[in-house]
PDB file of N, CA and C in Angstrom:
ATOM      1  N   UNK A   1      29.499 -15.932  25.113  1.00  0.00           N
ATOM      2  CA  UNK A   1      30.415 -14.887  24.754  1.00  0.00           C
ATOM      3  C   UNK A   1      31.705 -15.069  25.544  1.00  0.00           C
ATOM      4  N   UNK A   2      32.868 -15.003  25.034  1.00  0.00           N
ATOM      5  CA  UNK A   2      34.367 -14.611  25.446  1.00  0.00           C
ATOM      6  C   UNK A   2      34.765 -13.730  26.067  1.00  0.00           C
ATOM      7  N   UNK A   3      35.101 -13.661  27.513  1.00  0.00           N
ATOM      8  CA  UNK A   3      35.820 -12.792  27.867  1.00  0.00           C
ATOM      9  C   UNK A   3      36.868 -12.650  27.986  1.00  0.00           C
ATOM     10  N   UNK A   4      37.735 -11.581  28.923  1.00  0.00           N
ATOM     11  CA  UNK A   4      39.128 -11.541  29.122  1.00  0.00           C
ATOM     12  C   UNK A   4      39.912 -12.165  27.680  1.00  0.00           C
ATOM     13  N   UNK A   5      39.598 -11.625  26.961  1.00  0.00           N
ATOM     14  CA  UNK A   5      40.492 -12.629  25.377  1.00  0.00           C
ATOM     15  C   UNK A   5      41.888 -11.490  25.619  1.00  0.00           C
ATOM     16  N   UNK A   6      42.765 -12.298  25.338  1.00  0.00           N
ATOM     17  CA  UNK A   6      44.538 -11.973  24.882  1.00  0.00           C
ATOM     18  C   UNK A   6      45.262 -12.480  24.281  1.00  0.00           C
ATOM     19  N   UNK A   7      46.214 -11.922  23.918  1.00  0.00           N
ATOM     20  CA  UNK A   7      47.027 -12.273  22.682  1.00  0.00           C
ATOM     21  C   UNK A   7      48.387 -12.478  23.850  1.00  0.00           C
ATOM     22  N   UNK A   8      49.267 -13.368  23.304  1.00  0.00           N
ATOM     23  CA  UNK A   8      50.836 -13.089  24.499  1.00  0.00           C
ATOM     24  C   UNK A   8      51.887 -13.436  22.894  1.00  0.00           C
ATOM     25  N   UNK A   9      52.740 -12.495  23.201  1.00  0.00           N
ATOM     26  CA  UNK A   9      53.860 -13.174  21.829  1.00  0.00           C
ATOM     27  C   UNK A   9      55.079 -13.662  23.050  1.00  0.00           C
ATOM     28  N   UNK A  10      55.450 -14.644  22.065  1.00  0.00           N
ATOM     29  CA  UNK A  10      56.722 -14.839  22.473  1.00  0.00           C
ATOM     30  C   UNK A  10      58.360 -14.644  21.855  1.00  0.00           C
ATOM     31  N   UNK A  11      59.828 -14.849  22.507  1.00  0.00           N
ATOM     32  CA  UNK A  11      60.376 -14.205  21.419  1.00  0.00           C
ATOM     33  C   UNK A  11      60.722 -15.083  19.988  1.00  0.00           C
ATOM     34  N   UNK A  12      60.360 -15.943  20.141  1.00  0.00           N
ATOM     35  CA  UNK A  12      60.845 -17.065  18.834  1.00  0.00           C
ATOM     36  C   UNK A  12      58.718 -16.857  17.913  1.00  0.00           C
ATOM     37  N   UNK A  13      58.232 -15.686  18.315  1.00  0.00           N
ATOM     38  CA  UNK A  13      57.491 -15.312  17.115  1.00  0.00           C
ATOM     39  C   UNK A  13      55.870 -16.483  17.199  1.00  0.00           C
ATOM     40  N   UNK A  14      55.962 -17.195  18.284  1.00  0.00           N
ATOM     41  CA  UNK A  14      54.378 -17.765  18.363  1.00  0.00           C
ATOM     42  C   UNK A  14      54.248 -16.571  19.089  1.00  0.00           C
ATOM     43  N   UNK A  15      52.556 -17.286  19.485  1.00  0.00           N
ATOM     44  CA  UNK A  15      51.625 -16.138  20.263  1.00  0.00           C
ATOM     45  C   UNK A  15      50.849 -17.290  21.017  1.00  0.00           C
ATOM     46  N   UNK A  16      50.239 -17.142  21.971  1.00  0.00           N
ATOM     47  CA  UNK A  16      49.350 -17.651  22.548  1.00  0.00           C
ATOM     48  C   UNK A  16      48.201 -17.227  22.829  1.00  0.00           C
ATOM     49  N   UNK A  17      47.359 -17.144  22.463  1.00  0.00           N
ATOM     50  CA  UNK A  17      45.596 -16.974  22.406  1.00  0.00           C
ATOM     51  C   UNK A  17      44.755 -17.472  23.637  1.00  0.00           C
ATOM     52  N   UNK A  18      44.318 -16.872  24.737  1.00  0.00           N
ATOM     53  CA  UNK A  18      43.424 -17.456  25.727  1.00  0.00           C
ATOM     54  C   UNK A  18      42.120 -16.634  26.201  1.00  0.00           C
ATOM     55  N   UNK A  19      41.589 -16.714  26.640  1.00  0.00           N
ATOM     56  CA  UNK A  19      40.179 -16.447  26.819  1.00  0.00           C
ATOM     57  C   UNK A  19      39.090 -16.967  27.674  1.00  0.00           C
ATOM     58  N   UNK A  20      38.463 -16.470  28.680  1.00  0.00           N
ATOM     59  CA  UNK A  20      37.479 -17.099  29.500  1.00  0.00           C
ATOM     60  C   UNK A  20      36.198 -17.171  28.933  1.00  0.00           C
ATOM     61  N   UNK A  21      35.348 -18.288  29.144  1.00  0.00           N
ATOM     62  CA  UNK A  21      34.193 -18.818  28.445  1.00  0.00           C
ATOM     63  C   UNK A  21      33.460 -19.453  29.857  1.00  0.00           C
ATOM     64  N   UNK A  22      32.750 -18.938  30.360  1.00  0.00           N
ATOM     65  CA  UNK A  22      31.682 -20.205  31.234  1.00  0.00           C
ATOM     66  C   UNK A  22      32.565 -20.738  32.749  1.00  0.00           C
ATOM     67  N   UNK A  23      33.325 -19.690  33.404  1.00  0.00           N
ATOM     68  CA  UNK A  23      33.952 -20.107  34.428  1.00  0.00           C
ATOM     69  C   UNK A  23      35.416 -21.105  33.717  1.00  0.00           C
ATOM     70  N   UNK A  24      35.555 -20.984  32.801  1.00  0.00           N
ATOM     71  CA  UNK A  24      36.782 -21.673  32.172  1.00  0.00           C
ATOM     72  C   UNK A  24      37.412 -20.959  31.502  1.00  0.00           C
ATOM     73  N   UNK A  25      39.089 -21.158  31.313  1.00  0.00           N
ATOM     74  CA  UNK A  25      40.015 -20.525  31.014  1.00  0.00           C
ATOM     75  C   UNK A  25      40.246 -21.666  29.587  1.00  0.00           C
ATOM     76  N   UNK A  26      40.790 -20.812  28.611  1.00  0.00           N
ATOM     77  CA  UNK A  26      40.728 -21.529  27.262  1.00  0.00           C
ATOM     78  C   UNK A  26      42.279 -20.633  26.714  1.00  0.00           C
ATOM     79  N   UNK A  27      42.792 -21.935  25.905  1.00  0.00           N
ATOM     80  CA  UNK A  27      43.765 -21.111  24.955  1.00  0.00           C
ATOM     81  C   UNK A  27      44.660 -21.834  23.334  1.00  0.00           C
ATOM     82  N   UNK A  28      45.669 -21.465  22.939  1.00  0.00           N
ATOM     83  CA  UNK A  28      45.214 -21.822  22.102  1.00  0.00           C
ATOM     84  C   UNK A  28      47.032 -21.233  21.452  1.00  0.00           C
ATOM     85  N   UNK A  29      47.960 -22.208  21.034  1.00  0.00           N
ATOM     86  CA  UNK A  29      49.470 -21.285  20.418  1.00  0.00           C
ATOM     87  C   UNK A  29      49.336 -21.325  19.141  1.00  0.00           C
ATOM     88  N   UNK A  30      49.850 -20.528  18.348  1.00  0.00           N
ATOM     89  CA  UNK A  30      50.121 -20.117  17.207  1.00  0.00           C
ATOM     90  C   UNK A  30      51.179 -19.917  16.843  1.00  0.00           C
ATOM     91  N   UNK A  31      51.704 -21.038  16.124  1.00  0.00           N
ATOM     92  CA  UNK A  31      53.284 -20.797  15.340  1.00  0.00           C
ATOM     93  C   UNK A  31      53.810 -19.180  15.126  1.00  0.00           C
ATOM     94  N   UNK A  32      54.840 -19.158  14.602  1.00  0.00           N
ATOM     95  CA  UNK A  32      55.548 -17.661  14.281  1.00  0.00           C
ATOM     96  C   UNK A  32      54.197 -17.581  12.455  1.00  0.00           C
ATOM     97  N   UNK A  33      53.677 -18.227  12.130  1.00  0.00           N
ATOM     98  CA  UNK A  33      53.151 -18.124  10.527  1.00  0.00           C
ATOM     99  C   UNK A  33      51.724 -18.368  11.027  1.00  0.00           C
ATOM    100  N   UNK A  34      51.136 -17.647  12.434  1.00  0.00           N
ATOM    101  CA  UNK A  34      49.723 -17.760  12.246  1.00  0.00           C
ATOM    102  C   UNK A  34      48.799 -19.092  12.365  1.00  0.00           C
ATOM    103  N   UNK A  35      49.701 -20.286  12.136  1.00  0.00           N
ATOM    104  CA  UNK A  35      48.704 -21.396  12.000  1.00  0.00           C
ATOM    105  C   UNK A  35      49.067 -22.151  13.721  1.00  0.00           C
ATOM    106  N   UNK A  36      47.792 -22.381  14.465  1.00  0.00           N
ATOM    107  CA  UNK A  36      47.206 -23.424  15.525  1.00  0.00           C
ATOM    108  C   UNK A  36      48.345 -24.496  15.455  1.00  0.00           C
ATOM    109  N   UNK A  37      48.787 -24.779  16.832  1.00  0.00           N
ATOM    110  CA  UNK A  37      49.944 -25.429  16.854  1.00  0.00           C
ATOM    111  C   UNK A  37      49.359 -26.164  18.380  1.00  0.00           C
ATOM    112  N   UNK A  38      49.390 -27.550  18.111  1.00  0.00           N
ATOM    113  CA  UNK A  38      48.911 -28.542  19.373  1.00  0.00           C
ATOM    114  C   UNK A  38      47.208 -28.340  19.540  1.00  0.00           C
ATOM    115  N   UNK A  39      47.242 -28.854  20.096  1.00  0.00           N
ATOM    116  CA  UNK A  39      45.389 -28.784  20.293  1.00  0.00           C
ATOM    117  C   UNK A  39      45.193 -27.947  21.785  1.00  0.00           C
ATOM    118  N   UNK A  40      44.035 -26.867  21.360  1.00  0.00           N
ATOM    119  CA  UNK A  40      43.470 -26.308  22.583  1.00  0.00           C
ATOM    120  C   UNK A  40      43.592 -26.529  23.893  1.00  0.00           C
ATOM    121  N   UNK A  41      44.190 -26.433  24.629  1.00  0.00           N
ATOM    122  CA  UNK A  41      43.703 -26.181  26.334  1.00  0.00           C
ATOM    123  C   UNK A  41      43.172 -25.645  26.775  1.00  0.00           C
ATOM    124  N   UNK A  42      42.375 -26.420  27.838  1.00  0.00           N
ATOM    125  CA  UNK A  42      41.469 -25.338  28.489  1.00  0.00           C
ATOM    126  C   UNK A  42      41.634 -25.776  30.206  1.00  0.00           C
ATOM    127  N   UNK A  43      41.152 -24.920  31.262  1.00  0.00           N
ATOM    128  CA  UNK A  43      41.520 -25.093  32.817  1.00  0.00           C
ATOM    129  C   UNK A  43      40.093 -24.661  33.349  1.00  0.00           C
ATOM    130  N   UNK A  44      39.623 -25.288  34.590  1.00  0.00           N
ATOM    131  CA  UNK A  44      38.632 -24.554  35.089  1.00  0.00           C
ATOM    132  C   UNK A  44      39.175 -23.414  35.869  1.00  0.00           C
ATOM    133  N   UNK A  45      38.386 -22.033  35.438  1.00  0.00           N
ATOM    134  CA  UNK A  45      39.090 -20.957  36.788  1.00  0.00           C
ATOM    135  C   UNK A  45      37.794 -20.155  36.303  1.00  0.00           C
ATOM    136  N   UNK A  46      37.259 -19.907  37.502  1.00  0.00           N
ATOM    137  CA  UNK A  46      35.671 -19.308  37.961  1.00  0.00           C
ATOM    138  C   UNK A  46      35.896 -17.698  38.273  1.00  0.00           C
ATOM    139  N   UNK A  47      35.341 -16.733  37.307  1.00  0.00           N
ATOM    140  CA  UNK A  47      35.401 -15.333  37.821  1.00  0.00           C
ATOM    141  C   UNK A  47      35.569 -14.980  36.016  1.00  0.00           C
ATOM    142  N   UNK A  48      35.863 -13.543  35.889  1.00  0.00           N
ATOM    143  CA  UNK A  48      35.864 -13.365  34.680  1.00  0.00           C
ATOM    144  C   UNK A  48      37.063 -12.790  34.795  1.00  0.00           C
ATOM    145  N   UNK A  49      37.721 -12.712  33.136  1.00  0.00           N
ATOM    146  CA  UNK A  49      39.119 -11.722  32.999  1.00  0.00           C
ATOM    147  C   UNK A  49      40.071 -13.122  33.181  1.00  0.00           C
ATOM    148  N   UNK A  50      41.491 -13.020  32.388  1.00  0.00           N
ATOM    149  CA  UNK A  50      42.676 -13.780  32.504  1.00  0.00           C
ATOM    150  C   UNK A  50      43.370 -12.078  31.988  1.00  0.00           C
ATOM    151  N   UNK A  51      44.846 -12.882  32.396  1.00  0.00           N
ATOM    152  CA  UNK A  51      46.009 -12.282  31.731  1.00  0.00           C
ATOM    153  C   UNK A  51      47.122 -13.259  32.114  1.00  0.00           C
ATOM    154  N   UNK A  52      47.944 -12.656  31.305  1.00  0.00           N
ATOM    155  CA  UNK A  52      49.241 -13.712  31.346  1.00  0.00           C
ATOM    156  C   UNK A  52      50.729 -13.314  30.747  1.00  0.00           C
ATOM    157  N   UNK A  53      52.120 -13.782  30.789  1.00  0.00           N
ATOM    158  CA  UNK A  53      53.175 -13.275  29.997  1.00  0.00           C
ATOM    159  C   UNK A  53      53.750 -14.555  29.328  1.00  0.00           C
ATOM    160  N   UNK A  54      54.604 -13.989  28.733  1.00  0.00           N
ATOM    161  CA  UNK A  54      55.833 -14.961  28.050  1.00  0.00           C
ATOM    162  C   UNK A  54      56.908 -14.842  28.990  1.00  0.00           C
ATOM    163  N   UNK A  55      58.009 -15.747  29.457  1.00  0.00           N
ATOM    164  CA  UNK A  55      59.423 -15.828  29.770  1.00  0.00           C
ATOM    165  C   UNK A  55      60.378 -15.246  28.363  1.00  0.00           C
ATOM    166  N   UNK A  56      61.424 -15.624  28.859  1.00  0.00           N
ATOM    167  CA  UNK A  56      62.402 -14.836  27.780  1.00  0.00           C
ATOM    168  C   UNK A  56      62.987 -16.257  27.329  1.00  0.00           C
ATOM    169  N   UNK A  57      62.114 -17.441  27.759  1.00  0.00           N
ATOM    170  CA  UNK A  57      62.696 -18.734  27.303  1.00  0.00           C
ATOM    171  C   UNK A  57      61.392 -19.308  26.260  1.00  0.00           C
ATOM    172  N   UNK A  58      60.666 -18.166  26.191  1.00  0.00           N
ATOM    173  CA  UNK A  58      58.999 -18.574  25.110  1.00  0.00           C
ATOM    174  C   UNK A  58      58.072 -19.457  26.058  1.00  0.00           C
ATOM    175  N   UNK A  59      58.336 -19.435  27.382  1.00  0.00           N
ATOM    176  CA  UNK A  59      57.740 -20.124  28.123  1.00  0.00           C
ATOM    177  C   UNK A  59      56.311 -19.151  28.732  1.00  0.00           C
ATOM    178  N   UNK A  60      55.059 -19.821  28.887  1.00  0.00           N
ATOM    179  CA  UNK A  60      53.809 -19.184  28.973  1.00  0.00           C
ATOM    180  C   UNK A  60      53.400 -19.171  30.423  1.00  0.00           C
ATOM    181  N   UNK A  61      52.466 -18.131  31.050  1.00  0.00           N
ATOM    182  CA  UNK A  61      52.406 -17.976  32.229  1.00  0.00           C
ATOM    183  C   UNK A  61      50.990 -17.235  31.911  1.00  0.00           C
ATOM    184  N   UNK A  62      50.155 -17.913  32.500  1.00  0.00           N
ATOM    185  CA  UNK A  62      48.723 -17.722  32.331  1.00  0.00           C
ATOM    186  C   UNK A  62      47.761 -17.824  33.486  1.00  0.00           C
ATOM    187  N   UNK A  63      47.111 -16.476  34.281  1.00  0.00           N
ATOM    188  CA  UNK A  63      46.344 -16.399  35.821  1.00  0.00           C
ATOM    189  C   UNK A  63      44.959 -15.362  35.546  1.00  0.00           C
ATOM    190  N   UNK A  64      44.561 -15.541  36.410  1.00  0.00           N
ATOM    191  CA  UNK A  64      43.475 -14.892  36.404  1.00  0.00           C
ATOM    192  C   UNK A  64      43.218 -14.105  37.921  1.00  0.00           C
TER     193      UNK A  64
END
């Protein structure tokens, strides 16, 4: 099961999708039209829960 799941928008209209699974941090961008853009990343980070923001440059910032 998934925890800590979030959504982050940015202002040019992607989103970024991440989520902890198994002591690992997972995520995942989404164009401004919904569709998976680059392939998945994922990070080891041990504990449960993420959160994260956007910059005002669409740039992603993702901690736990």
């Amino acid at each position: 099961m998934r925890t800590g799941l979030l959504a982050v928008p940015a202002p040019d209209g992607s989103t970024l999708v991440a989520w902890k699974k198994d002591d690992v941090l997972g995520w995942q961008l989404y164009d401004a039209e919904g569709r998976p853009t680059g392939e998945p990343g994922a990070a080891t980070s041990p504990g449960n829960g993420a959160a994260g923001v956007s910059t005002r440059k669409g740039r992603f910032v993702l901690f736990r």
